[in-house]
PDB file of N, CA and C in Angstrom:
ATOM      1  N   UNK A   1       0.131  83.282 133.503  1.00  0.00           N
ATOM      2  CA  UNK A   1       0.391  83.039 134.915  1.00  0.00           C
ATOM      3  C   UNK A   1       1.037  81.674 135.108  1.00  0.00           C
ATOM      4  N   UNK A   2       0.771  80.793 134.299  1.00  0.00           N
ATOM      5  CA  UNK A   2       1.314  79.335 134.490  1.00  0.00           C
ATOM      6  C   UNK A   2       2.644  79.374 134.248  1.00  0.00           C
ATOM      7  N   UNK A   3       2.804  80.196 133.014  1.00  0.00           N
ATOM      8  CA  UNK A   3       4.391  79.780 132.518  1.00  0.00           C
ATOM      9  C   UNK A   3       5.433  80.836 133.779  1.00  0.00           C
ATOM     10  N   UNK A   4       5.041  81.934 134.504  1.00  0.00           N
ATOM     11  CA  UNK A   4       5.438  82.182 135.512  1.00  0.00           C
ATOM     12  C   UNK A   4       5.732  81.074 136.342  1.00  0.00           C
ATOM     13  N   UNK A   5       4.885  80.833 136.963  1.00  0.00           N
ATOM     14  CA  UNK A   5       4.916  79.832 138.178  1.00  0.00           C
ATOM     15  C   UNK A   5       5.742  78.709 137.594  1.00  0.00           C
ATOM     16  N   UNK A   6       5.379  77.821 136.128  1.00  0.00           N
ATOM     17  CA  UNK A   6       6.342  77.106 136.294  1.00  0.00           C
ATOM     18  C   UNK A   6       8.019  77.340 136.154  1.00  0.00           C
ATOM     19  N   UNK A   7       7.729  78.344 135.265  1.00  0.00           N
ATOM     20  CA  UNK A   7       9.748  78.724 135.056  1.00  0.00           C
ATOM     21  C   UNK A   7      10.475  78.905 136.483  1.00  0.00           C
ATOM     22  N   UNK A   8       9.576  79.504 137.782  1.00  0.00           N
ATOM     23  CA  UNK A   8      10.435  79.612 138.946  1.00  0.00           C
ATOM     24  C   UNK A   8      10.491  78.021 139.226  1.00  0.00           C
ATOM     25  N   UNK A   9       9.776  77.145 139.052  1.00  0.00           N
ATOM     26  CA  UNK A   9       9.670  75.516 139.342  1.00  0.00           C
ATOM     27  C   UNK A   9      11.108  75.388 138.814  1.00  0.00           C
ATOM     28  N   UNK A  10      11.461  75.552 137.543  1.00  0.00           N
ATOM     29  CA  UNK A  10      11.722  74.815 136.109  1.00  0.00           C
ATOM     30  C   UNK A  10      13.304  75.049 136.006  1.00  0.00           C
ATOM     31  N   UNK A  11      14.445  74.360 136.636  1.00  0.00           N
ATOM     32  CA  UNK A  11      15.680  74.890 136.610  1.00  0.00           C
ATOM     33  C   UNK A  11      16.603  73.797 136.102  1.00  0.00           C
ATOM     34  N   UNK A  12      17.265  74.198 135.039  1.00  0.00           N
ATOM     35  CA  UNK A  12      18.641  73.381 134.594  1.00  0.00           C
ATOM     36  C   UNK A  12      18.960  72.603 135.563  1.00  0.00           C
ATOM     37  N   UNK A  13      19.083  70.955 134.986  1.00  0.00           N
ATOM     38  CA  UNK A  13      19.471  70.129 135.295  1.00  0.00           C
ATOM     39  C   UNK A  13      20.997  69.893 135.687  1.00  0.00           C
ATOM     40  N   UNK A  14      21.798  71.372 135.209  1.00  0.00           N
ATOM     41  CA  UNK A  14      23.604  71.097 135.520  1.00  0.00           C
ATOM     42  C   UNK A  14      23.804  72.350 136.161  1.00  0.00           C
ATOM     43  N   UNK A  15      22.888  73.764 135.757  1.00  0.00           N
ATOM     44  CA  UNK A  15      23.410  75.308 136.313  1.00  0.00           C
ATOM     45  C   UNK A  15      22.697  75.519 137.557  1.00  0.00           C
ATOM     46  N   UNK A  16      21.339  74.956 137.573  1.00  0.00           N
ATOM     47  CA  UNK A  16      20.347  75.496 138.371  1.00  0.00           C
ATOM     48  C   UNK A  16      19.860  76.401 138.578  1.00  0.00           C
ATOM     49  N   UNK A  17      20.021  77.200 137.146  1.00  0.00           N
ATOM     50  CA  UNK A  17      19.377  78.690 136.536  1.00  0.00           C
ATOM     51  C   UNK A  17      17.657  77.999 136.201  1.00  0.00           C
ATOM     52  N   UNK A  18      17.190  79.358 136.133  1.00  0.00           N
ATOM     53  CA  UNK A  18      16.100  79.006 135.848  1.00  0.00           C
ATOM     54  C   UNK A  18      15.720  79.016 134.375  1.00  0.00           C
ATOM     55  N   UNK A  19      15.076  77.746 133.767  1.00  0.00           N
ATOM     56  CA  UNK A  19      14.955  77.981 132.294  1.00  0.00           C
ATOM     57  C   UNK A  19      13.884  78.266 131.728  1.00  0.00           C
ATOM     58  N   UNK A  20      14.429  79.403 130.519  1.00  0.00           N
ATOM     59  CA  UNK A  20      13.115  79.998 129.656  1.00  0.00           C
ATOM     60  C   UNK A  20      12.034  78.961 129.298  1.00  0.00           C
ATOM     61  N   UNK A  21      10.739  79.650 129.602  1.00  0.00           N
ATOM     62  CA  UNK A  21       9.860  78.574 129.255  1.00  0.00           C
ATOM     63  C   UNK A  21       8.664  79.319 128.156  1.00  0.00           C
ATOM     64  N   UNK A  22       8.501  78.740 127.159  1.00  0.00           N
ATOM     65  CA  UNK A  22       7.768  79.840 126.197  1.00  0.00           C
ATOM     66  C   UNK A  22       6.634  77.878 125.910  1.00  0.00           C
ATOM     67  N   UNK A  23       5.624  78.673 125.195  1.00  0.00           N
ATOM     68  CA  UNK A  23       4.432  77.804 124.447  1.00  0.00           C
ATOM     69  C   UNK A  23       4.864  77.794 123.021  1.00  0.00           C
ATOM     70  N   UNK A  24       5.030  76.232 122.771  1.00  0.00           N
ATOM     71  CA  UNK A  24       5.087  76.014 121.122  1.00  0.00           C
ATOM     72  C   UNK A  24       4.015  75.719 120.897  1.00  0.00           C
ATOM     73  N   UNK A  25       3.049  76.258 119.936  1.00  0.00           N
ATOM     74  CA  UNK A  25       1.902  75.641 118.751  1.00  0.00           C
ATOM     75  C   UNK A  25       2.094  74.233 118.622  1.00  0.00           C
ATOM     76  N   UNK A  26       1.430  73.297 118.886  1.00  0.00           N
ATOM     77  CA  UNK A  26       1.775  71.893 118.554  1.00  0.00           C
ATOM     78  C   UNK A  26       1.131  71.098 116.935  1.00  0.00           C
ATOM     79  N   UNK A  27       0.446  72.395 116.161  1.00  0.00           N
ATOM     80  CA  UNK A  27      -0.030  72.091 114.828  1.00  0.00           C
ATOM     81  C   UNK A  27      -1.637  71.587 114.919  1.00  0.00           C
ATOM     82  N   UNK A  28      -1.827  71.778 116.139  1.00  0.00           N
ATOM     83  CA  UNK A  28      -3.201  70.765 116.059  1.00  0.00           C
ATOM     84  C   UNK A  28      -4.387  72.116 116.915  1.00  0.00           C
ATOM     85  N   UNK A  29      -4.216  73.246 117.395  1.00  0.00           N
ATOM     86  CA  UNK A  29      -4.962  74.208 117.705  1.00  0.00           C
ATOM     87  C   UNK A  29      -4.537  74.252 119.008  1.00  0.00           C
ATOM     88  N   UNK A  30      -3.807  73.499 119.329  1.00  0.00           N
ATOM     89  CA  UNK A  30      -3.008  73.100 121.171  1.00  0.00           C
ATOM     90  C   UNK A  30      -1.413  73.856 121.403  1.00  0.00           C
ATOM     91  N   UNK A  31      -1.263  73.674 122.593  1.00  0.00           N
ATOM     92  CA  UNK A  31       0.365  73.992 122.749  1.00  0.00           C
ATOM     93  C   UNK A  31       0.761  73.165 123.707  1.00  0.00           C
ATOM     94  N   UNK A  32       2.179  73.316 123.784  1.00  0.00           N
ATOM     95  CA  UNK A  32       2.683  72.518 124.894  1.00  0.00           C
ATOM     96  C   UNK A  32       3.961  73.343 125.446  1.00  0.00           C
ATOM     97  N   UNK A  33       5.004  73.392 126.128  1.00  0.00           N
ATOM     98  CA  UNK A  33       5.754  74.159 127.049  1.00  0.00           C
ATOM     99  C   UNK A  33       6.862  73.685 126.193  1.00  0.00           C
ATOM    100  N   UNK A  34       7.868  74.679 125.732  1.00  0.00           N
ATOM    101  CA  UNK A  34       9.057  73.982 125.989  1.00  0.00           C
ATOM    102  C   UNK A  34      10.389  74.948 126.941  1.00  0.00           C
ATOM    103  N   UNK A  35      11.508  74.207 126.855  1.00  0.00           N
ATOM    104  CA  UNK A  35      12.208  74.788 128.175  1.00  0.00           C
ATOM    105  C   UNK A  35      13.429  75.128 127.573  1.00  0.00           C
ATOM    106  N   UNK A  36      14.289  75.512 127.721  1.00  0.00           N
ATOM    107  CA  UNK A  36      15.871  76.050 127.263  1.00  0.00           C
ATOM    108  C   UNK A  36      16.325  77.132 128.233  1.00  0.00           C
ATOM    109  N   UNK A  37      17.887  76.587 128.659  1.00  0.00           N
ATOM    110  CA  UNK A  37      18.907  76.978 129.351  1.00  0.00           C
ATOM    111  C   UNK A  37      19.646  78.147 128.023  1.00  0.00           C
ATOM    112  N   UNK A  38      20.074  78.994 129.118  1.00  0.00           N
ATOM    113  CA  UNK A  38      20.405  79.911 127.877  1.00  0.00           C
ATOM    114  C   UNK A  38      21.448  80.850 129.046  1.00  0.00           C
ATOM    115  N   UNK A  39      22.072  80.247 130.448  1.00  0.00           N
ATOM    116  CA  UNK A  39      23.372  80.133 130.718  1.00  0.00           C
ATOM    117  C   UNK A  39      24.190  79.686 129.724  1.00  0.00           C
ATOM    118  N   UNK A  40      25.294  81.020 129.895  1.00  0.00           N
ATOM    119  CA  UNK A  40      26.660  80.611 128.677  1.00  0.00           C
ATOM    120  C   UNK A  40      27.416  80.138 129.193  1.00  0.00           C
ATOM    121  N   UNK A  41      27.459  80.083 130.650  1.00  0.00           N
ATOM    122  CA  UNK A  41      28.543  78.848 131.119  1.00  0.00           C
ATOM    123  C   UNK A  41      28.170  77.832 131.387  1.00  0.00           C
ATOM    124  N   UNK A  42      27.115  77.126 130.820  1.00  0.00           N
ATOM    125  CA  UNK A  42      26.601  75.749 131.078  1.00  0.00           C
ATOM    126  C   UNK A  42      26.494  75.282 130.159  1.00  0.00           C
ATOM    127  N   UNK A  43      26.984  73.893 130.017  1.00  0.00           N
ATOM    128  CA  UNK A  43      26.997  72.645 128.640  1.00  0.00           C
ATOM    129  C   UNK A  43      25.769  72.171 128.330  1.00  0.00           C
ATOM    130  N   UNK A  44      24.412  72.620 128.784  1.00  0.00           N
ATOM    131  CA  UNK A  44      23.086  72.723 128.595  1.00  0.00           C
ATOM    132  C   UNK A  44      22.569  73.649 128.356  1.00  0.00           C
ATOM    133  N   UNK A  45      23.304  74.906 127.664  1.00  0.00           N
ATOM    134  CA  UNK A  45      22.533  75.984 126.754  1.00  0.00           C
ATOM    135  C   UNK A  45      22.215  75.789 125.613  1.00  0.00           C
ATOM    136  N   UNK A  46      21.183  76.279 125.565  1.00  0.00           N
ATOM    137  CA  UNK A  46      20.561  76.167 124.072  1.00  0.00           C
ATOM    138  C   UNK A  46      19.811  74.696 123.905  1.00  0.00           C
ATOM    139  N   UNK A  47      19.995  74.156 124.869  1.00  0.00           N
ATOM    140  CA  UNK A  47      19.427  72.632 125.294  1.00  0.00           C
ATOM    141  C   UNK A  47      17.634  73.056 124.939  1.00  0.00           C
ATOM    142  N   UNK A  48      16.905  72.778 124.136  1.00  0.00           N
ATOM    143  CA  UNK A  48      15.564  72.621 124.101  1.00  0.00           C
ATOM    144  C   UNK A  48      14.707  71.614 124.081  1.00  0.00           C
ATOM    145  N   UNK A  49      13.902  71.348 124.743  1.00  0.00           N
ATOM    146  CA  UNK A  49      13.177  70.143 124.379  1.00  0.00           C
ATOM    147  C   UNK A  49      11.659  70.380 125.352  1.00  0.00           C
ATOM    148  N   UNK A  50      10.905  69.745 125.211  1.00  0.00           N
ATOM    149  CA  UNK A  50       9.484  70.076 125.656  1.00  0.00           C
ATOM    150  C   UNK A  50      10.035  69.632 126.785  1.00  0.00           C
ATOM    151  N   UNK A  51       9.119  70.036 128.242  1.00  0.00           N
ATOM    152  CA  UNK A  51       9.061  69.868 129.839  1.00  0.00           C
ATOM    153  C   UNK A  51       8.558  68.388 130.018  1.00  0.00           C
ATOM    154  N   UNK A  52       7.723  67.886 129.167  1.00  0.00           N
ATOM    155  CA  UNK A  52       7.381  66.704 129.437  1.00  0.00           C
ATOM    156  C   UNK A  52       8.355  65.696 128.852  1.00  0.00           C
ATOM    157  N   UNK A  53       9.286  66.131 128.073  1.00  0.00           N
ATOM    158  CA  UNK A  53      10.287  65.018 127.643  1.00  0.00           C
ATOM    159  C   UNK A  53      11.957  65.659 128.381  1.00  0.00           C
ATOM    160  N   UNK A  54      11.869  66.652 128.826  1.00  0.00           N
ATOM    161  CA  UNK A  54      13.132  67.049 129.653  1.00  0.00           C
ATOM    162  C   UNK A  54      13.365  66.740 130.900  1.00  0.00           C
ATOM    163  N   UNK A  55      12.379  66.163 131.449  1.00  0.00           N
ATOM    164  CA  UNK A  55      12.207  65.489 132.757  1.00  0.00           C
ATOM    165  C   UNK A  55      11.999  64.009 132.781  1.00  0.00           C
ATOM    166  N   UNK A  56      12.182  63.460 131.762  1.00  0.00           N
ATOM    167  CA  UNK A  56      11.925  61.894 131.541  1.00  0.00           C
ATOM    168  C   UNK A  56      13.860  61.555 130.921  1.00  0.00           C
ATOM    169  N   UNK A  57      14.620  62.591 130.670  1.00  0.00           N
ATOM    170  CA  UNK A  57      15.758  62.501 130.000  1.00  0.00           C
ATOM    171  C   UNK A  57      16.537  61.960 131.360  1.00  0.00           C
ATOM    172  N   UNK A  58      17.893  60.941 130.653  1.00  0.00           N
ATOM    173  CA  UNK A  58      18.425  60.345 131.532  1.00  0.00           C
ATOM    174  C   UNK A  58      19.707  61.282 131.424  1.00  0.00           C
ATOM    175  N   UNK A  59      21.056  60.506 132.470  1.00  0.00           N
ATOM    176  CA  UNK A  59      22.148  61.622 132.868  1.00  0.00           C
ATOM    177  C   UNK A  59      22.722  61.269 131.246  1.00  0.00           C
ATOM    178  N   UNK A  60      22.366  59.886 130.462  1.00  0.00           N
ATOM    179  CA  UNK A  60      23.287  59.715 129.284  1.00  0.00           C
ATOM    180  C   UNK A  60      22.575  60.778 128.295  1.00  0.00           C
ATOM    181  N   UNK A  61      21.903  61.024 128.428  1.00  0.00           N
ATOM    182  CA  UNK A  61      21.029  61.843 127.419  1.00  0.00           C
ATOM    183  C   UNK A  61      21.097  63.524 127.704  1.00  0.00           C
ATOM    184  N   UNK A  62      21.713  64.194 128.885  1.00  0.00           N
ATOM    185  CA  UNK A  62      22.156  65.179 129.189  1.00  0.00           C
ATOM    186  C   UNK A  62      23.698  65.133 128.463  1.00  0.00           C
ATOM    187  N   UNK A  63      24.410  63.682 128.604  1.00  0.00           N
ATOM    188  CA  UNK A  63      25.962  64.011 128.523  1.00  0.00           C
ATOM    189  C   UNK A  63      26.036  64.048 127.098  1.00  0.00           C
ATOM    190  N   UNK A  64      25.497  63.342 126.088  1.00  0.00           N
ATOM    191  CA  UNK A  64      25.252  63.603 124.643  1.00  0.00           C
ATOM    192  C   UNK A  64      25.550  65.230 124.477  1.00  0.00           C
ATOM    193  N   UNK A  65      24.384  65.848 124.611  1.00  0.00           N
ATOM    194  CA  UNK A  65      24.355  67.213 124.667  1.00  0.00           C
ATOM    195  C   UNK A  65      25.603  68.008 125.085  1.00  0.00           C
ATOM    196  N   UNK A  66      26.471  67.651 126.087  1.00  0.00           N
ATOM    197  CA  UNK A  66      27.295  68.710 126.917  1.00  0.00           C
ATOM    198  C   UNK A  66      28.403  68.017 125.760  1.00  0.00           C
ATOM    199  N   UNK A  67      28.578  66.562 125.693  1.00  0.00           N
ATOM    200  CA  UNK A  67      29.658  66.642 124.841  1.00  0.00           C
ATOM    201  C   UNK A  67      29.458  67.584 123.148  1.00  0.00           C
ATOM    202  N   UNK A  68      28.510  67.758 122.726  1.00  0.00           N
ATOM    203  CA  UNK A  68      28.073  68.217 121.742  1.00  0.00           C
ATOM    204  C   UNK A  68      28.754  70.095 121.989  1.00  0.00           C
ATOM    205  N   UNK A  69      28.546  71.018 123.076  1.00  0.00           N
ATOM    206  CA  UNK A  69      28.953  71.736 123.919  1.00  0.00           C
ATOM    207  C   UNK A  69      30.322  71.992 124.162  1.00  0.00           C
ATOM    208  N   UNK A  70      31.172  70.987 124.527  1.00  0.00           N
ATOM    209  CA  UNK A  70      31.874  71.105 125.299  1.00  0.00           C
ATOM    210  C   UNK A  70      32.942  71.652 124.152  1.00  0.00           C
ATOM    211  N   UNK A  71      33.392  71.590 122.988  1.00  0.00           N
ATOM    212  CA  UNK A  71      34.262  72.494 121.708  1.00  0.00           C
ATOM    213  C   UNK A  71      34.146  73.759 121.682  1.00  0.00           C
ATOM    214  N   UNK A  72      32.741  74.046 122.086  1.00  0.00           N
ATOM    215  CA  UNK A  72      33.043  75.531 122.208  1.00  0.00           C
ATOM    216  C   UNK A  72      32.950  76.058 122.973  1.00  0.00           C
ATOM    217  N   UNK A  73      33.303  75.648 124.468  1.00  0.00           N
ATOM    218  CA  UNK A  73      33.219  75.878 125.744  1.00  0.00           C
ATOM    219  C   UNK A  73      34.417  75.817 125.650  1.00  0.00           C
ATOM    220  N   UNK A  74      35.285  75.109 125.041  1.00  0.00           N
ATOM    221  CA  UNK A  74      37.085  75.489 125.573  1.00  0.00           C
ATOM    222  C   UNK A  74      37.628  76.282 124.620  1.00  0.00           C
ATOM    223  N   UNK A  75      36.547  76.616 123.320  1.00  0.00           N
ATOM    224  CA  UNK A  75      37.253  77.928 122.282  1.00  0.00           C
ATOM    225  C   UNK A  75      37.229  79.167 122.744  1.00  0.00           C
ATOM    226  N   UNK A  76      36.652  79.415 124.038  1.00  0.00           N
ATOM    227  CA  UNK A  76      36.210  81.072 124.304  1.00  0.00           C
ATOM    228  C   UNK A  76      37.019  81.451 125.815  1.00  0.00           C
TER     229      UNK A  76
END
């Protein structure tokens, strides 16, 4: 029920799709959330990172990523 409620919360920082939110095992008997855009027209697909560190990320730390993106966004 949580990961419901939060994925309608939980939307890309560039598409404003809503992003998949699944539970990673954190190795210790715990989990924690993580999030990924998985719009193909957004330079933040495939973008993963836990909810508690994707919301602390700055705009330079989004543009890393999109430039990382952006080669095969003009091959297709």
């Amino acid at each position: 029920m949580g990961a419901t409620i939060l994925q309608q919360e939980c939307l890309c920082h560039d598409c404003g799709k809503p992003l998949d939110v699944r539970h990673q095992a954190d190795g210790k008997g715990g989990c924690y959330m993580i999030v990924t855009c998985w719009n193909p027209q957004c330079l933040l697909r495939a973008f993963t990172r836990s909810l508690n560190s994707y919301v602390t990320l700055t705009e330079s730390d989004f543009e890393s990523f999109r430039e990382m993106n952006r080669p095969q966004a003009q091959a297709v």
